[in-house]
N, C-alpha and C. Protein backbone atom coordinates (compact mmCIF):
# COMPACT_ATOMS: atom_id res chain seq x y z
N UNK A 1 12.64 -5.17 24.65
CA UNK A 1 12.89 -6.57 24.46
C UNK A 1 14.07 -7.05 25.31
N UNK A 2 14.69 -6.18 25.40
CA UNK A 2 16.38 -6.64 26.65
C UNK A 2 16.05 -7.05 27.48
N UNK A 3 14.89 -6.55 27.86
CA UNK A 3 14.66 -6.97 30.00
C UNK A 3 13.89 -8.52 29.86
N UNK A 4 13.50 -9.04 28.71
CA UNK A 4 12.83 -10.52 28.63
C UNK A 4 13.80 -11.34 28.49
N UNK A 5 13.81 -12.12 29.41
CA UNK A 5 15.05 -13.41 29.47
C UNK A 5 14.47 -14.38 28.89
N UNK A 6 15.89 -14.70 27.75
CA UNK A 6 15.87 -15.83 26.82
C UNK A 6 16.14 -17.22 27.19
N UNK A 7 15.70 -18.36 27.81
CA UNK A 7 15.99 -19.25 27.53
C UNK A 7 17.05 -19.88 26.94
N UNK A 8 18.03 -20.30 27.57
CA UNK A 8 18.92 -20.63 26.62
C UNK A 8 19.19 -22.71 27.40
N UNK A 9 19.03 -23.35 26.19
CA UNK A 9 19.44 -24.82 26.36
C UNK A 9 20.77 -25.09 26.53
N UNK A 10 21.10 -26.26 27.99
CA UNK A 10 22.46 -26.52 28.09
C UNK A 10 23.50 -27.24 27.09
N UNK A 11 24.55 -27.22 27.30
CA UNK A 11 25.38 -27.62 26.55
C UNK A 11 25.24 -28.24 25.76
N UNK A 12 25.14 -29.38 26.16
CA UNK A 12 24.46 -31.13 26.03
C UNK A 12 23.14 -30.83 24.81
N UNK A 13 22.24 -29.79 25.33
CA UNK A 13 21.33 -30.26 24.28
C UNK A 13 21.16 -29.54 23.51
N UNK A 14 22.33 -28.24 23.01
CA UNK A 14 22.44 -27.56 22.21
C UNK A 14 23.58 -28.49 21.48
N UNK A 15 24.27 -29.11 21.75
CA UNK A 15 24.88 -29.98 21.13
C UNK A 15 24.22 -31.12 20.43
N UNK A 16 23.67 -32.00 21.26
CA UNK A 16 22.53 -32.70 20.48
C UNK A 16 21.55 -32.35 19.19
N UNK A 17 20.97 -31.10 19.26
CA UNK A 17 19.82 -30.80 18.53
C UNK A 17 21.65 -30.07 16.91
N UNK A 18 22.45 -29.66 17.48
CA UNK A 18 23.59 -29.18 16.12
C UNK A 18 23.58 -30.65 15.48
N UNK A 19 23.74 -31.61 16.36
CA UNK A 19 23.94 -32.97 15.44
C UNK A 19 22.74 -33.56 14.60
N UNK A 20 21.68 -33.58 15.18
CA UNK A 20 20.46 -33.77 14.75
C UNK A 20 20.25 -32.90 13.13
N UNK A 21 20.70 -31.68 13.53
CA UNK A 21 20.22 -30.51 12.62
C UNK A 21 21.25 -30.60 11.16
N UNK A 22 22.49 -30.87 11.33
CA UNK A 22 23.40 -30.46 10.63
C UNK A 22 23.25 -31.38 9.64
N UNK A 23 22.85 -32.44 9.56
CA UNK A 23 23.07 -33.31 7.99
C UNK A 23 21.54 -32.57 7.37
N UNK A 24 20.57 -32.31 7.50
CA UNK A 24 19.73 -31.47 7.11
C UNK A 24 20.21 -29.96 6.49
N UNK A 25 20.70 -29.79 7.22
CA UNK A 25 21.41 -27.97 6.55
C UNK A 25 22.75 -28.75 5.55
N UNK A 26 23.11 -29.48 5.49
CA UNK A 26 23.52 -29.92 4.39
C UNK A 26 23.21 -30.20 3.22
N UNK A 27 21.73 -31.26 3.39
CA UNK A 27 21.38 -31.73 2.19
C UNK A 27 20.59 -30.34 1.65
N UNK A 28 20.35 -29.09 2.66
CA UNK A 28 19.91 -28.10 2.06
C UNK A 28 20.90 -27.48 1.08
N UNK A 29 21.93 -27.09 1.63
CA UNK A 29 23.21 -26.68 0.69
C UNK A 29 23.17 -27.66 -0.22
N UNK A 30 23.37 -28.97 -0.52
CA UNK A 30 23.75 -29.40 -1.52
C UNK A 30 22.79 -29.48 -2.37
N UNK A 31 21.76 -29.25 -2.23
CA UNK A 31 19.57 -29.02 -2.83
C UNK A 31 20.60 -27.65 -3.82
N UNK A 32 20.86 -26.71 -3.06
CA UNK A 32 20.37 -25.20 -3.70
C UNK A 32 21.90 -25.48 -4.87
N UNK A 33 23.51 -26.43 -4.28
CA UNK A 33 24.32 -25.90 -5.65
C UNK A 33 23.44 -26.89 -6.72
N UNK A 34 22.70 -28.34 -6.83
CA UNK A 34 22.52 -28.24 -7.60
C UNK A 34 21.34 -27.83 -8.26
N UNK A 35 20.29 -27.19 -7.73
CA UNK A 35 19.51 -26.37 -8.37
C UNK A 35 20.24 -25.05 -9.30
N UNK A 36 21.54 -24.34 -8.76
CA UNK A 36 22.06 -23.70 -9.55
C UNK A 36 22.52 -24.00 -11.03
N UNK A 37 23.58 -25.48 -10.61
CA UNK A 37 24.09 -26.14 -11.79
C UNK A 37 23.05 -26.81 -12.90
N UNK A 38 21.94 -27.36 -12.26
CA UNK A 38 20.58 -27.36 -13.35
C UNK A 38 20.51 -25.89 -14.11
N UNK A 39 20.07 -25.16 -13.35
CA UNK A 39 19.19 -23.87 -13.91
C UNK A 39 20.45 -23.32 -14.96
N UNK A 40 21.86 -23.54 -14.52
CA UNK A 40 22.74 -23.07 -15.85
C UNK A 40 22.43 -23.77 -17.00
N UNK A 41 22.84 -25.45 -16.49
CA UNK A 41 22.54 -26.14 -18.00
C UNK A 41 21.26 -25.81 -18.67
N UNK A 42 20.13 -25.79 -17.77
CA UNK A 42 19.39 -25.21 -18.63
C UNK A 42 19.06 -24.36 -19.29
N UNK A 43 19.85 -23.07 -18.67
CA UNK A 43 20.09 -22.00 -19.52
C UNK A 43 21.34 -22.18 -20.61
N UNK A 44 22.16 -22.81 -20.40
CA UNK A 44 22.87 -22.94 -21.40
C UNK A 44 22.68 -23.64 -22.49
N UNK A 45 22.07 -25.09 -22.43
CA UNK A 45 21.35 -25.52 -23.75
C UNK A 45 20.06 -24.88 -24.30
N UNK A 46 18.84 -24.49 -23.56
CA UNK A 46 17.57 -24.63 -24.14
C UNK A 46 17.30 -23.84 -25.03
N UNK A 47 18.29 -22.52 -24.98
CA UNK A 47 18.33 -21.49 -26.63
C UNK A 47 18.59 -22.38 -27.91
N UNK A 48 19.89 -23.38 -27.37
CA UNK A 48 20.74 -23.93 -28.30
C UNK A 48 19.71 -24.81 -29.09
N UNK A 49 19.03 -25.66 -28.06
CA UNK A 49 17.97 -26.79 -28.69
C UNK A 49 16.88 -26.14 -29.40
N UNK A 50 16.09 -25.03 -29.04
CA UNK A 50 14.86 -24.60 -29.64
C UNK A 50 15.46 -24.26 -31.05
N UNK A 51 16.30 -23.73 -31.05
CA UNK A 51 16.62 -22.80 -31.95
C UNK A 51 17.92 -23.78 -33.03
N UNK A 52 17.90 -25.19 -32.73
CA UNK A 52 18.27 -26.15 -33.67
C UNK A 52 19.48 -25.91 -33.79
N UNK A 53 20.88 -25.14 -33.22
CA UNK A 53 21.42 -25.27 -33.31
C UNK A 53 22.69 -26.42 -32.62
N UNK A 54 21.47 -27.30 -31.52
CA UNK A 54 22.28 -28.33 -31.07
C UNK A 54 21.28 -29.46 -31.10
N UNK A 55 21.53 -30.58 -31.28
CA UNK A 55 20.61 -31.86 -31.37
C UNK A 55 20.49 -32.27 -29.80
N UNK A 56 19.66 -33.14 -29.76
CA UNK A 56 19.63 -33.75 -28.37
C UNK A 56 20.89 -34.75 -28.09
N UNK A 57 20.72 -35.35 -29.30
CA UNK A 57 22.31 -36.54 -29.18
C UNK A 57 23.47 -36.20 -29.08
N UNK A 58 23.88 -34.37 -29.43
CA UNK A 58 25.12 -34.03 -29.34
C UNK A 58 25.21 -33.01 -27.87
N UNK A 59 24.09 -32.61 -27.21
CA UNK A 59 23.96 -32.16 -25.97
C UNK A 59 25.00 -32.74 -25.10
N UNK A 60 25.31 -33.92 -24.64
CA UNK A 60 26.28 -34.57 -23.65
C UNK A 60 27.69 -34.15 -24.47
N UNK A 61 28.10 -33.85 -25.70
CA UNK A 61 29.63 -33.97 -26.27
C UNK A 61 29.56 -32.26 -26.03
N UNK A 62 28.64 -31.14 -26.16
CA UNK A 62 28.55 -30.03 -26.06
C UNK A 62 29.17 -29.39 -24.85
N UNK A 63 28.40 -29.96 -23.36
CA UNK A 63 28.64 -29.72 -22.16
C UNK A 63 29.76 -30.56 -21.97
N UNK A 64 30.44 -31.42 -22.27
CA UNK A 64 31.65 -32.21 -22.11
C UNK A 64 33.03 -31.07 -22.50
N UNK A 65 32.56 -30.25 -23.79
CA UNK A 65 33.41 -29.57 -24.28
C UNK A 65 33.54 -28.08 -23.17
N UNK A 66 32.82 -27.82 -22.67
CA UNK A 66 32.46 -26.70 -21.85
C UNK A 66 32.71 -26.92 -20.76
N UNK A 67 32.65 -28.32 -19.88
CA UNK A 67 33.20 -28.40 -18.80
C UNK A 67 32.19 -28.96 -17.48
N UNK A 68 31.13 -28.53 -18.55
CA UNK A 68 29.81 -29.17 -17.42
C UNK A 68 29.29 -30.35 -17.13
């Protein structure tokens, strides 16, 4: 594979296509923390709710107390 020459784009339009690209790889990062911060709350209430030890109306004072 060494002896096949890569193509490589000039300055200019490796610069261009980073600007193009980069608010996309952002909204990807910011997609996956809050898919994390969902998937906690949801792990952190949905025992609580099935299992009646938290109401739906006191859910927001619960995670308030916890920090979430």
């Amino acid at each position: 594979m060494s002896r096949y020459p890569i193509p490589l784009p000039s300055q200019s339009v490796a610069h261009e296509f980073t600007e193009r690209l980069q608010p996309l790889v952002n909204r990807i990062i910011a997609d996956i923390h809050e898919s994390r911060t969902l998937a906690h709350l949801r792990d952190t209430l949905l025992p609580k709710l099935i299992s009646g030890q938290l109401r739906v109306k006191d859910a927001e004072a619960f995670l308030k107390e916890r920090g979430l």
